[in-house]
C-alpha atoms as a PDB file:
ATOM      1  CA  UNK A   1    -117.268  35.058   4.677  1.00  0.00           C
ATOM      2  CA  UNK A   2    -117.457  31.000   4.950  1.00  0.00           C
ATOM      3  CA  UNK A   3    -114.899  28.850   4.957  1.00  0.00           C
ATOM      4  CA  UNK A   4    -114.590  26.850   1.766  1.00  0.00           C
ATOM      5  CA  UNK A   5    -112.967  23.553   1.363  1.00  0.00           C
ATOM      6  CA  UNK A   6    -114.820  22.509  -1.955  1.00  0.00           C
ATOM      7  CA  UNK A   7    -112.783  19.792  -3.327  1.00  0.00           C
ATOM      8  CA  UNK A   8    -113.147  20.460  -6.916  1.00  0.00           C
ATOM      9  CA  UNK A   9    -110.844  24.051  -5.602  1.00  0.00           C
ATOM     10  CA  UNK A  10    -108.220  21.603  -3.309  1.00  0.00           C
ATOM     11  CA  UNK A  11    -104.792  22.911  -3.606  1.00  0.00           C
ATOM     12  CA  UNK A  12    -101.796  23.304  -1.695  1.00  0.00           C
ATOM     13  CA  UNK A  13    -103.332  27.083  -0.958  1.00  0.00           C
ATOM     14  CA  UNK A  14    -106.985  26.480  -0.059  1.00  0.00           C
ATOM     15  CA  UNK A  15    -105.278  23.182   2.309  1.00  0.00           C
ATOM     16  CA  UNK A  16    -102.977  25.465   3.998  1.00  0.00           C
ATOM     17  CA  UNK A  17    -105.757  28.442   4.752  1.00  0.00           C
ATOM     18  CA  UNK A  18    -107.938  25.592   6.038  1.00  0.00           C
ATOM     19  CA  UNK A  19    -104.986  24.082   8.310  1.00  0.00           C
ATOM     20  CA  UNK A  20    -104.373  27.597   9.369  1.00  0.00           C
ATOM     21  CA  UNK A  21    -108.233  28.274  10.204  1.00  0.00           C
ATOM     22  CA  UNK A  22    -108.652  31.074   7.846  1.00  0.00           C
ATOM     23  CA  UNK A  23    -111.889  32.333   6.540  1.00  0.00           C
ATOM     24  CA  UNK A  24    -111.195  32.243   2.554  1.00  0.00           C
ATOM     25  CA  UNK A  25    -114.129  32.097  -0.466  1.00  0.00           C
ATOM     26  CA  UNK A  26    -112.908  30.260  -3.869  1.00  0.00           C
ATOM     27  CA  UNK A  27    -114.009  32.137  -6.572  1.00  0.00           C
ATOM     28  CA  UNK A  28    -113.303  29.315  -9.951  1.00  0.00           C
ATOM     29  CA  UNK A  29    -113.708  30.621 -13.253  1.00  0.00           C
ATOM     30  CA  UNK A  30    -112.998  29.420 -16.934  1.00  0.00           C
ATOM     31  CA  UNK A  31    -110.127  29.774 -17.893  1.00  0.00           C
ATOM     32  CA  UNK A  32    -109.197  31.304 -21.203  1.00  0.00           C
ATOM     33  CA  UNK A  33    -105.942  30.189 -22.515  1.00  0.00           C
ATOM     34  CA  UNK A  34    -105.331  32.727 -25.102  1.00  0.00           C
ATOM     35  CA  UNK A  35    -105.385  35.191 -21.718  1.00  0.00           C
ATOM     36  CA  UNK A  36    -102.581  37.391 -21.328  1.00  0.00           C
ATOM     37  CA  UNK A  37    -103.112  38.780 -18.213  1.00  0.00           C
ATOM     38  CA  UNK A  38    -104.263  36.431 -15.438  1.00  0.00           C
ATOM     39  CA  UNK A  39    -105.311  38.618 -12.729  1.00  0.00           C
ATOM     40  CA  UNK A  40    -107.219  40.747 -15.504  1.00  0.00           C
ATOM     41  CA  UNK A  41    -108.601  38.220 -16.850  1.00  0.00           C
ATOM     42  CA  UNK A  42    -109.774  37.001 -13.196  1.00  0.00           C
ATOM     43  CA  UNK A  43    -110.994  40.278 -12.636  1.00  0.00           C
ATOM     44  CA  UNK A  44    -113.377  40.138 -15.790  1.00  0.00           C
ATOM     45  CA  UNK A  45    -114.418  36.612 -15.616  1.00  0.00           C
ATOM     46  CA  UNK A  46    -115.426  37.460 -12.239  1.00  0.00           C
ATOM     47  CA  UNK A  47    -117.041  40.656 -12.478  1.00  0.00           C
ATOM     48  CA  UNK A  48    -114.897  42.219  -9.904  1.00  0.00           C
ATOM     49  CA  UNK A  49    -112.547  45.648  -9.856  1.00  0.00           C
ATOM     50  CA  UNK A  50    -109.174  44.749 -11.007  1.00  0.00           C
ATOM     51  CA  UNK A  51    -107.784  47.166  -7.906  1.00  0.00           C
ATOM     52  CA  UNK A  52    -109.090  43.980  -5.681  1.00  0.00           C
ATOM     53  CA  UNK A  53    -107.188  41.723  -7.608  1.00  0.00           C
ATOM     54  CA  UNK A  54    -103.000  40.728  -6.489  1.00  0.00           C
ATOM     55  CA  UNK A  55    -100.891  39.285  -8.936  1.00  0.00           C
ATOM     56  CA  UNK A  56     -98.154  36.979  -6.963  1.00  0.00           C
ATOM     57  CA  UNK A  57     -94.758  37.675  -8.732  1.00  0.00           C
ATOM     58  CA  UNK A  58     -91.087  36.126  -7.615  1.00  0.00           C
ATOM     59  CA  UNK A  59     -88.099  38.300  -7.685  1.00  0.00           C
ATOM     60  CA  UNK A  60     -84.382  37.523  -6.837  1.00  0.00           C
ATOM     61  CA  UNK A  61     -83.342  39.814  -4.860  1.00  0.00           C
ATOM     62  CA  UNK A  62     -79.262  39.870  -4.293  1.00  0.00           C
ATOM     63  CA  UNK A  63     -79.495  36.664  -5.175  1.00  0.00           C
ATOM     64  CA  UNK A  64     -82.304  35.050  -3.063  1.00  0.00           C
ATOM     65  CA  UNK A  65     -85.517  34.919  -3.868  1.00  0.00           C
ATOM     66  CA  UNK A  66     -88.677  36.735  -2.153  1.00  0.00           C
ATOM     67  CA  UNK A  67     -92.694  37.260  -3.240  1.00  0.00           C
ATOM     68  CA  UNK A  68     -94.162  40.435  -3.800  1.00  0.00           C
ATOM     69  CA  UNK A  69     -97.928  40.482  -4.241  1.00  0.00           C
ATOM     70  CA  UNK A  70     -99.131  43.141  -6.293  1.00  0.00           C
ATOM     71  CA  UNK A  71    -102.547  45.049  -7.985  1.00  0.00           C
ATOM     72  CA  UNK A  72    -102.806  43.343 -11.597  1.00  0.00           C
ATOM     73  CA  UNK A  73    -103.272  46.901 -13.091  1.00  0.00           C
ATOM     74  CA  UNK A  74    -100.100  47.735 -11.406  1.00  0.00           C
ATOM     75  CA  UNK A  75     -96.333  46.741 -11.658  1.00  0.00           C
ATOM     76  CA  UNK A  76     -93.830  45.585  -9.533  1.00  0.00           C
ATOM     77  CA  UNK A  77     -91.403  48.656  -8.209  1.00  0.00           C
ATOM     78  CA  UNK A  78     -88.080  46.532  -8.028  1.00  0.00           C
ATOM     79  CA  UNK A  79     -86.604  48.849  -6.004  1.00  0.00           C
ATOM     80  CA  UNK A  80     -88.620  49.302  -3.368  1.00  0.00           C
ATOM     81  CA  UNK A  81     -89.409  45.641  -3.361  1.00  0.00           C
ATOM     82  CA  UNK A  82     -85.264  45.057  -2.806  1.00  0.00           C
ATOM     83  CA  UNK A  83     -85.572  47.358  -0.404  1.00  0.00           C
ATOM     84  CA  UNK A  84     -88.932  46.094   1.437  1.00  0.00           C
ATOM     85  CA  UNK A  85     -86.707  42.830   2.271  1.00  0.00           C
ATOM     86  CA  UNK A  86     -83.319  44.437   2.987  1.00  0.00           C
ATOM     87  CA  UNK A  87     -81.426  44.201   0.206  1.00  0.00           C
ATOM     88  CA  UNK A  88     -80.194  46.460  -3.022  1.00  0.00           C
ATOM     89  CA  UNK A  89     -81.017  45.164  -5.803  1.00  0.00           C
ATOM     90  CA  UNK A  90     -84.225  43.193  -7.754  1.00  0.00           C
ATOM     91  CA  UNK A  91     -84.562  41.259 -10.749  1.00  0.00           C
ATOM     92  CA  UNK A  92     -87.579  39.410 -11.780  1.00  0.00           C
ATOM     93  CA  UNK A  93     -87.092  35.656 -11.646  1.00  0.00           C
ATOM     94  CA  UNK A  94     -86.605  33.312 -14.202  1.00  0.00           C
ATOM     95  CA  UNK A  95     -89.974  31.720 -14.829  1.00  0.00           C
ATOM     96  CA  UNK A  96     -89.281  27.997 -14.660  1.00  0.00           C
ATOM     97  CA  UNK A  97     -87.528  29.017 -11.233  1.00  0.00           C
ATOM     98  CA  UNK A  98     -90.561  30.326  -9.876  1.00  0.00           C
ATOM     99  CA  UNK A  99     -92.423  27.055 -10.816  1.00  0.00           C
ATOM    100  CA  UNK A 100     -89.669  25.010  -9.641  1.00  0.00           C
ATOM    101  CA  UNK A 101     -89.738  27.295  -5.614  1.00  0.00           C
ATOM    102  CA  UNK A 102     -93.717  27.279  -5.847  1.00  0.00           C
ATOM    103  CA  UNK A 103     -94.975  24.528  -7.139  1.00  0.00           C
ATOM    104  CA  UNK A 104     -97.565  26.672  -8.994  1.00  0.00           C
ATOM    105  CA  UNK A 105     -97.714  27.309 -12.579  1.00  0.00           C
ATOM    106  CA  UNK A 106     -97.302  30.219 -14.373  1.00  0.00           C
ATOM    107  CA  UNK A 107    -100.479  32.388 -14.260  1.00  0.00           C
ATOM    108  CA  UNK A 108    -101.251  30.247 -10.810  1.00  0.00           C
ATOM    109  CA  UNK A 109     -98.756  30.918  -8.299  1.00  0.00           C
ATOM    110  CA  UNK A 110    -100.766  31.475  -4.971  1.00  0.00           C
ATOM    111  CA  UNK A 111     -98.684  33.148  -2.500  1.00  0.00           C
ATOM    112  CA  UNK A 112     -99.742  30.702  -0.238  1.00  0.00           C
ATOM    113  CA  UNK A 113     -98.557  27.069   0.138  1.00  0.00           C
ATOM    114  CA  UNK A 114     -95.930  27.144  -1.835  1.00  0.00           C
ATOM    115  CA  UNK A 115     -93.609  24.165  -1.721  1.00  0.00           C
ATOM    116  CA  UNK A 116     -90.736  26.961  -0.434  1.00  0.00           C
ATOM    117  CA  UNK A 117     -91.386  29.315   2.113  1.00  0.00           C
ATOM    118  CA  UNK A 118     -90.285  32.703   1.047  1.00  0.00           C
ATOM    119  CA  UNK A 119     -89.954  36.169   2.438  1.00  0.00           C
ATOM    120  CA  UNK A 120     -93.240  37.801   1.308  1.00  0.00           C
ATOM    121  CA  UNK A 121     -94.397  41.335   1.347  1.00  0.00           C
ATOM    122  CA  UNK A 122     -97.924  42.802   0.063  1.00  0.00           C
ATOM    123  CA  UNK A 123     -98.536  45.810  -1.460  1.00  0.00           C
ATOM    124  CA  UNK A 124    -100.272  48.597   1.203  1.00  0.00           C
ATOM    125  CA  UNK A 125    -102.669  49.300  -1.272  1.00  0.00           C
ATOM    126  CA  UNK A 126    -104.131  45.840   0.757  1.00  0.00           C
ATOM    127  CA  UNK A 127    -104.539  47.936   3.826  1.00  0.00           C
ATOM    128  CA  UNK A 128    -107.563  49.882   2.226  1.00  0.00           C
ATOM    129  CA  UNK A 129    -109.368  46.892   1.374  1.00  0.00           C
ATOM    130  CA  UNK A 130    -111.591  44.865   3.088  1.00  0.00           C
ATOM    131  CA  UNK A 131    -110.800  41.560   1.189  1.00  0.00           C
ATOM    132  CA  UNK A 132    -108.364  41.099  -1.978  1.00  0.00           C
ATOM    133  CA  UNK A 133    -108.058  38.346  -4.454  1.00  0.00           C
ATOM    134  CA  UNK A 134    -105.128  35.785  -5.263  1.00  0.00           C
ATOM    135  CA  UNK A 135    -104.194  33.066  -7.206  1.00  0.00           C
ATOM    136  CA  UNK A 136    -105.851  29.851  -5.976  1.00  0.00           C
ATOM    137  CA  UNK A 137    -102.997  27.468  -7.184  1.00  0.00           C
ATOM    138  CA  UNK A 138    -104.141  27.035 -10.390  1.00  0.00           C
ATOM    139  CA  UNK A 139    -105.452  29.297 -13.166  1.00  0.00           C
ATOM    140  CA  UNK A 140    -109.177  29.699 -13.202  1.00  0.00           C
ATOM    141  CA  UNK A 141    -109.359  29.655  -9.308  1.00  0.00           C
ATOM    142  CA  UNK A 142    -109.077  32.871  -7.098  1.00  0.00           C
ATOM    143  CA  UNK A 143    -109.268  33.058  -3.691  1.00  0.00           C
ATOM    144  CA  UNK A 144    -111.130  35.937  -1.609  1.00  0.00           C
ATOM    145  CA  UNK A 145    -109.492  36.692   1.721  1.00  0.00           C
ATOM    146  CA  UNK A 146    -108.633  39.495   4.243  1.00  0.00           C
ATOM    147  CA  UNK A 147    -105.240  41.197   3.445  1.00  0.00           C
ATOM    148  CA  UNK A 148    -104.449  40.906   7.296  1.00  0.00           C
ATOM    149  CA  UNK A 149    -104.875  37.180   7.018  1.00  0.00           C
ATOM    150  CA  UNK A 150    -102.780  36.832   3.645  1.00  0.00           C
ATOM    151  CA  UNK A 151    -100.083  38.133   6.185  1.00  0.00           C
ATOM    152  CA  UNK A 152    -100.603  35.739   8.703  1.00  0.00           C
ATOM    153  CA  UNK A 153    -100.686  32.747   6.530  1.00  0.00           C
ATOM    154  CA  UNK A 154     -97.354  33.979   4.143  1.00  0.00           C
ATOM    155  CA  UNK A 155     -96.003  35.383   7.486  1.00  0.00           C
ATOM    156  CA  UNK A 156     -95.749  38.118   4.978  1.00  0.00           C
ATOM    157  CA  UNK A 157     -95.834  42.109   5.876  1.00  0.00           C
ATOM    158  CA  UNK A 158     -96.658  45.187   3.901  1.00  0.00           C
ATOM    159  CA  UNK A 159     -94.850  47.676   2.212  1.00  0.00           C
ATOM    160  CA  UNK A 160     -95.325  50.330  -0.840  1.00  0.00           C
ATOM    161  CA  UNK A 161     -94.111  48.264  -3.346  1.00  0.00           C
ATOM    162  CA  UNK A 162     -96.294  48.847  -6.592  1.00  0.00           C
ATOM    163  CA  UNK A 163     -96.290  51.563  -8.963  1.00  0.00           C
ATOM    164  CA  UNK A 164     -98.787  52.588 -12.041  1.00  0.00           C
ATOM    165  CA  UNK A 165     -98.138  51.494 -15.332  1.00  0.00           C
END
């Protein structure tokens, strides 16, 4: 996979993965905004299975916020999440929160380069694939990397933190 600093795709998340010296491929895409679901609608637009595709999602958890990155088909386990970062108890945060930490918009929070460094833990469904998808920074732009280097550039780890629908 080739690096990719196409500037029409420059955000905070494709400048930090280039910084970093990780091998990433933008994947852009129009953007429907009648669309729901983001990271289904990525999948679709791109013509790729959904189980490659991570929704990034911000929780509070006893109190402080953390990122769990998720399969779109799947949802968040708030549980397991509070426990994956040592604490009790979950709650999704409030949206303009998670805008506010980021610096993303809804529907285009990247895990990466956000404005706040968080505590961030991938599903291990991530182990089993060879690359995964996320949020570029901005709706209509995904980005294609290795789980293993999602970790390195999040300083994120893994953990069984999704369940089905």
């Amino acid at each position: 996979m080739a690096r990719r600093s196409d500037a029409s795709a420059g955000t905070p998340a494709t400048s930090a993965l280039t910084r970093a010296g990780i091998e990433f491929r933008a994947h852009a895409y129009e953007h429907d905004p009648r669309a729901a679901a983001y990271g289904l609608e990525a999948a679709e637009k791109l013509g790729i299975d959904a189980a490659l595709v991570f929704k990034t999602l911000l929780a509070a958890v006893d109190g402080s916020l953390a990122v769990a990155i998720v399969p779109v088909a799947m949802q968040l386990d708030l549980k397991a999440f509070a426990t994956a970062v040592g604490g009790k108890r979950a709650e999704m945060a409030d949206p303009s929160l998670a805008e506010r930490k980021t610096g993303y918009v809804l529907g285009g929070i990247s895990p990466i380069g956000q404005k706040t460094p968080l505590p961030t833990v991938l599903d291990e469904s991530a182990i089993l694939c060879e690359t995964v998808f996320v949020s570029g920074g901005r709706r209509g732009l995904d980005l294609e990397l290795a789980p293993d280097d999602l970790l390195a550039v999040t300083s994120g780890r893994y953990a069984p933190i999704a369940r089905g629908r």
